[in-house]
N, C-alpha and C. Protein backbone atom coordinates (compact mmCIF):
# COMPACT_ATOMS: atom_id res chain seq x y z
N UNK A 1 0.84 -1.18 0.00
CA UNK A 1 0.00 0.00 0.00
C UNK A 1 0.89 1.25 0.00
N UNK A 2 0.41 2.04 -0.69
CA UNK A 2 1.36 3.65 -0.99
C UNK A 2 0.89 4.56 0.15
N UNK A 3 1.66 4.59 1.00
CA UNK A 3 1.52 5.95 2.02
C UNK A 3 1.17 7.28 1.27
N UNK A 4 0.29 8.29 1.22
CA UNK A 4 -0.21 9.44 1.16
C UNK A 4 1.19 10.43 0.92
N UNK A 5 1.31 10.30 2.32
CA UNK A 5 2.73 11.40 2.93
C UNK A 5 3.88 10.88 2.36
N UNK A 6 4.38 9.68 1.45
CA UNK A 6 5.12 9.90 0.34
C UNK A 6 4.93 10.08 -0.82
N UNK A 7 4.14 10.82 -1.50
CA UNK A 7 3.50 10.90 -2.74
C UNK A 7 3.91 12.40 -2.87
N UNK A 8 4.79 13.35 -3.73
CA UNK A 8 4.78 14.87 -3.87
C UNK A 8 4.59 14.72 -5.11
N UNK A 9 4.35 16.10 -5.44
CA UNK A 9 3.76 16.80 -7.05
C UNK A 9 5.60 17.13 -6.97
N UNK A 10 5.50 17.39 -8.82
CA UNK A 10 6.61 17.72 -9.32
C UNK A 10 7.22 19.10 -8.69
N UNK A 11 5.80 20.13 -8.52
CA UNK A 11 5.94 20.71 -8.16
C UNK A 11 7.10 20.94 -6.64
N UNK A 12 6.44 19.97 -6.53
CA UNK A 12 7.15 20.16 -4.33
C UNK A 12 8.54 20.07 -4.66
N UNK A 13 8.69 19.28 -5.98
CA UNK A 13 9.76 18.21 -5.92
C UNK A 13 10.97 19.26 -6.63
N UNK A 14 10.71 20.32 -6.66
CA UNK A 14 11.41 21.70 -7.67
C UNK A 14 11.82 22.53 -6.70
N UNK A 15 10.51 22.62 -5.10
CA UNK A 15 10.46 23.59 -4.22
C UNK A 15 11.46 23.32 -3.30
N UNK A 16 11.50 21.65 -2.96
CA UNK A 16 11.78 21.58 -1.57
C UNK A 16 12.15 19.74 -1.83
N UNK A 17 13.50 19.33 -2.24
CA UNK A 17 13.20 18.19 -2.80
C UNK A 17 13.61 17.22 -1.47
N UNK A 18 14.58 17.93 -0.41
CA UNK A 18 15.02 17.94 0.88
C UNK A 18 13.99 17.05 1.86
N UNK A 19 12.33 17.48 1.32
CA UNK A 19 11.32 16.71 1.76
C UNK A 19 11.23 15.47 1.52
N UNK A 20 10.97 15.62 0.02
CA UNK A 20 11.16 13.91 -0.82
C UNK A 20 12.37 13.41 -0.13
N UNK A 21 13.44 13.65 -0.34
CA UNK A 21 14.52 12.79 0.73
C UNK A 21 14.25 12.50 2.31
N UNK A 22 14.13 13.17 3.04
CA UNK A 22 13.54 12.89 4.59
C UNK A 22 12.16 11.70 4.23
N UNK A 23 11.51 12.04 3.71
CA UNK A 23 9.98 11.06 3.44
C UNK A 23 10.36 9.48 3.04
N UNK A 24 11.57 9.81 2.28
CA UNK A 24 12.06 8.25 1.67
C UNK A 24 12.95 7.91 2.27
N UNK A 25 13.76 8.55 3.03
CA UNK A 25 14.50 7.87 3.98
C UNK A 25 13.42 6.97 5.13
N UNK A 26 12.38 7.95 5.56
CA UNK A 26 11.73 7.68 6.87
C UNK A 26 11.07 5.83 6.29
N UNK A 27 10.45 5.94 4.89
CA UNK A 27 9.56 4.71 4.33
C UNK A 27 10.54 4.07 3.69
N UNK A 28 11.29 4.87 3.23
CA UNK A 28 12.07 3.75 1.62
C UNK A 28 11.85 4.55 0.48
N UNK A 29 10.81 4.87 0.41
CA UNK A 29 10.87 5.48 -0.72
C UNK A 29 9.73 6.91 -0.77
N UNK A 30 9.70 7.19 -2.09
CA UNK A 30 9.13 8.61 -2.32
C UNK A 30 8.66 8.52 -3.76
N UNK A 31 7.44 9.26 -3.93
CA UNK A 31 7.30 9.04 -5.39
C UNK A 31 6.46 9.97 -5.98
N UNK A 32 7.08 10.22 -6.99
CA UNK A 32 6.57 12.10 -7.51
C UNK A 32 5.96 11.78 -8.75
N UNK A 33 5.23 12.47 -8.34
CA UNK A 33 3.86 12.86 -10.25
C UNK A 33 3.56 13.82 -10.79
N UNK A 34 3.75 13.37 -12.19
CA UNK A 34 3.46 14.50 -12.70
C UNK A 34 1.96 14.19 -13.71
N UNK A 35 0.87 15.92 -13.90
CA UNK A 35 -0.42 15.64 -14.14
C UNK A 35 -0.83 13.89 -13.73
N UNK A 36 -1.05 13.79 -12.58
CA UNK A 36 -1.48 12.65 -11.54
C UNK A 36 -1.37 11.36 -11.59
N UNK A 37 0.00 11.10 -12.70
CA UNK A 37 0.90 9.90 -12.74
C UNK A 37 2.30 9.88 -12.24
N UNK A 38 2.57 8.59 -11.73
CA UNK A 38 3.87 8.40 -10.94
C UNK A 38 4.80 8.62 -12.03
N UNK A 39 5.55 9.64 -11.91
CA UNK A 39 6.94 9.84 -12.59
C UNK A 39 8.40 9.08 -12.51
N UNK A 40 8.55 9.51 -11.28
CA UNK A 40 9.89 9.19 -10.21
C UNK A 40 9.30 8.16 -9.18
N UNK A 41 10.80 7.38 -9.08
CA UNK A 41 10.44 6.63 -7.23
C UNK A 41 12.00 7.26 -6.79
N UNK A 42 11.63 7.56 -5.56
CA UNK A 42 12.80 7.98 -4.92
C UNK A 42 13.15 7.20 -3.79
N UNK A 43 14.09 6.24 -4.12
CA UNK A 43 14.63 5.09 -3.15
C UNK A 43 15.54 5.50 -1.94
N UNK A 44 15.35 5.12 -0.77
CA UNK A 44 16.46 5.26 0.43
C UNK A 44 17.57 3.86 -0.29
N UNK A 45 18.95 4.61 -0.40
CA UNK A 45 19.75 3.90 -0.28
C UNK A 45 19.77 2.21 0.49
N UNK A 46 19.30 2.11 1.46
CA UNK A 46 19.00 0.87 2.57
C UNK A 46 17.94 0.45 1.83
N UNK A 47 17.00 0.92 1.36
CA UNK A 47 15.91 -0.24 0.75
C UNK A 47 16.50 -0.49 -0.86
N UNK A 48 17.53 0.25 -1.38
CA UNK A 48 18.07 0.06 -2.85
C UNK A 48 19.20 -1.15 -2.61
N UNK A 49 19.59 -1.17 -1.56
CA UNK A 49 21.01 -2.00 -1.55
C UNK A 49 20.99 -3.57 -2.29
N UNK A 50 19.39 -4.41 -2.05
CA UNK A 50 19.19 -5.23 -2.30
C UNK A 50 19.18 -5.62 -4.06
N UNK A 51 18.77 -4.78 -4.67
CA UNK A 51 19.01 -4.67 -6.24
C UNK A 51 20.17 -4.35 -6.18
N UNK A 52 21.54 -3.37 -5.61
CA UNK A 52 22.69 -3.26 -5.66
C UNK A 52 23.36 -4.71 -5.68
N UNK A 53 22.97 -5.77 -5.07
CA UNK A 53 23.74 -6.53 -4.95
C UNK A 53 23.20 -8.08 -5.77
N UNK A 54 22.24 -7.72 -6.45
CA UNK A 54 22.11 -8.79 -7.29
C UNK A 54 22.95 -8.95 -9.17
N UNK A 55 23.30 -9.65 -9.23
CA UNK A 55 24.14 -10.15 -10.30
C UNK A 55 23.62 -9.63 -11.49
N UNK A 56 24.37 -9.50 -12.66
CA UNK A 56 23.69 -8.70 -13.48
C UNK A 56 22.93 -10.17 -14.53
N UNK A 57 23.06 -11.29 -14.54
CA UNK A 57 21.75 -12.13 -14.55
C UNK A 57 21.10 -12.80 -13.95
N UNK A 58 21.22 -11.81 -12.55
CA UNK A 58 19.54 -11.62 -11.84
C UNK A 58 18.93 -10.86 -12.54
N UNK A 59 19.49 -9.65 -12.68
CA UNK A 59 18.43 -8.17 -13.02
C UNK A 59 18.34 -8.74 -14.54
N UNK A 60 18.61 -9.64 -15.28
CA UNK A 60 18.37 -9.81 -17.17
C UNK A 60 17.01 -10.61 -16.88
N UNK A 61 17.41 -11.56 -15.71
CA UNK A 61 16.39 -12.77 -15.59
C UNK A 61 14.81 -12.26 -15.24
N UNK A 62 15.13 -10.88 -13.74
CA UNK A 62 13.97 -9.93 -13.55
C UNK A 62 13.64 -9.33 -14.28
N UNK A 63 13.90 -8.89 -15.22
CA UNK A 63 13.60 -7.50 -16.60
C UNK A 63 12.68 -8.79 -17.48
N UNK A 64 13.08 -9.94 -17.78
CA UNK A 64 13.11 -11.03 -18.95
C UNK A 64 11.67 -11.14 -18.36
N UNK A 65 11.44 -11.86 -16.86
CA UNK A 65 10.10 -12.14 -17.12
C UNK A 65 9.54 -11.31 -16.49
N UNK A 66 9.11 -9.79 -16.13
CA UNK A 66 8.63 -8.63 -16.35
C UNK A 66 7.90 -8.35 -17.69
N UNK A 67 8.65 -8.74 -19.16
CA UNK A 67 8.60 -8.22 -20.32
C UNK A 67 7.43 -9.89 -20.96
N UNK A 68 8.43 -10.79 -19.80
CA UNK A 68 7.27 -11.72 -20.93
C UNK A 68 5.52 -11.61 -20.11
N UNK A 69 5.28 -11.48 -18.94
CA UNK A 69 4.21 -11.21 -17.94
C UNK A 69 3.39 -9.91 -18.61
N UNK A 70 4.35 -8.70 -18.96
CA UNK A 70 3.49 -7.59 -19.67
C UNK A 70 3.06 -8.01 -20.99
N UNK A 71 3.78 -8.83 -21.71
CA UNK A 71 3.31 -9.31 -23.73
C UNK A 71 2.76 -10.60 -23.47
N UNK A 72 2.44 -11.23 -22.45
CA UNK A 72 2.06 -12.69 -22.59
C UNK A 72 1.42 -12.68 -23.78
N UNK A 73 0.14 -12.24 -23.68
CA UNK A 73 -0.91 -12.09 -24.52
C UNK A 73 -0.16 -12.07 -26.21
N UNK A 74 0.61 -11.02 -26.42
CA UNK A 74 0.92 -10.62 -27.61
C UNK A 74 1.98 -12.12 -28.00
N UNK A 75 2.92 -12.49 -27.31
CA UNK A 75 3.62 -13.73 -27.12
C UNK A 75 2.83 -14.85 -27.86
N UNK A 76 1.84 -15.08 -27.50
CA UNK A 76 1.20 -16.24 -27.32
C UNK A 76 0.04 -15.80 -29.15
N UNK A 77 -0.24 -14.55 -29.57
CA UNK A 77 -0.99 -14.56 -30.29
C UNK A 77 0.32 -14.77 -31.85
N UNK A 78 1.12 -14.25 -31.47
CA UNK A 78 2.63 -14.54 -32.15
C UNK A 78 2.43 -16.37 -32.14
N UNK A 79 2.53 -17.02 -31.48
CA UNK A 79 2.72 -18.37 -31.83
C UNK A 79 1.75 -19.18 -32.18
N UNK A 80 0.08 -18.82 -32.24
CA UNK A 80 -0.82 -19.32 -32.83
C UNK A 80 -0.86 -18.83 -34.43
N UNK A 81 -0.01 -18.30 -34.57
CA UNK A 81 -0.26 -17.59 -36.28
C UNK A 81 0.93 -18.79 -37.14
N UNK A 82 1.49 -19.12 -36.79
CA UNK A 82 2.52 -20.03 -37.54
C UNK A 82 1.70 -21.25 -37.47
């Protein structure tokens, strides 16, 4: 669930970005929008460390089935046509 009190407008995020950092330190993270979509996530270092330290085919293997989970559909309409 997304805490409220880490959510700033781009705006804040121009004014006072000092906030967004304190807010994402306090949760982990922070996350700014712009016209009332998530733009940015703003990670505390301590909740980033864990992707810091995975292998770079972990992160091919996480990206890989990310990409096949978002196209399943398109995937799958690709292999009924042959």
């Amino acid at each position: 669930m997304i805490d409220e009190k880490t959510i700033f407008s781009m705006a804040q995020a121009n004014q006072d970005f000092s906030q967004i950092a304190h807010a994402a330190d306090q949760t982990g993270k922070s996350i700014i929008v712009e016209n009332d979509q998530p733009k940015y996530l703003v990670l505390s270092a301590e909740s980033y460390s864990c992707v810091l330290e995975l292998t770079e085919d972990e992160i091919i293997d996480i990206v890989a089935k990310r990409v096949l989970y978002r196209y399943l559909p398109a995937f799958k309409a690709l292999a009924n046509q042959e």
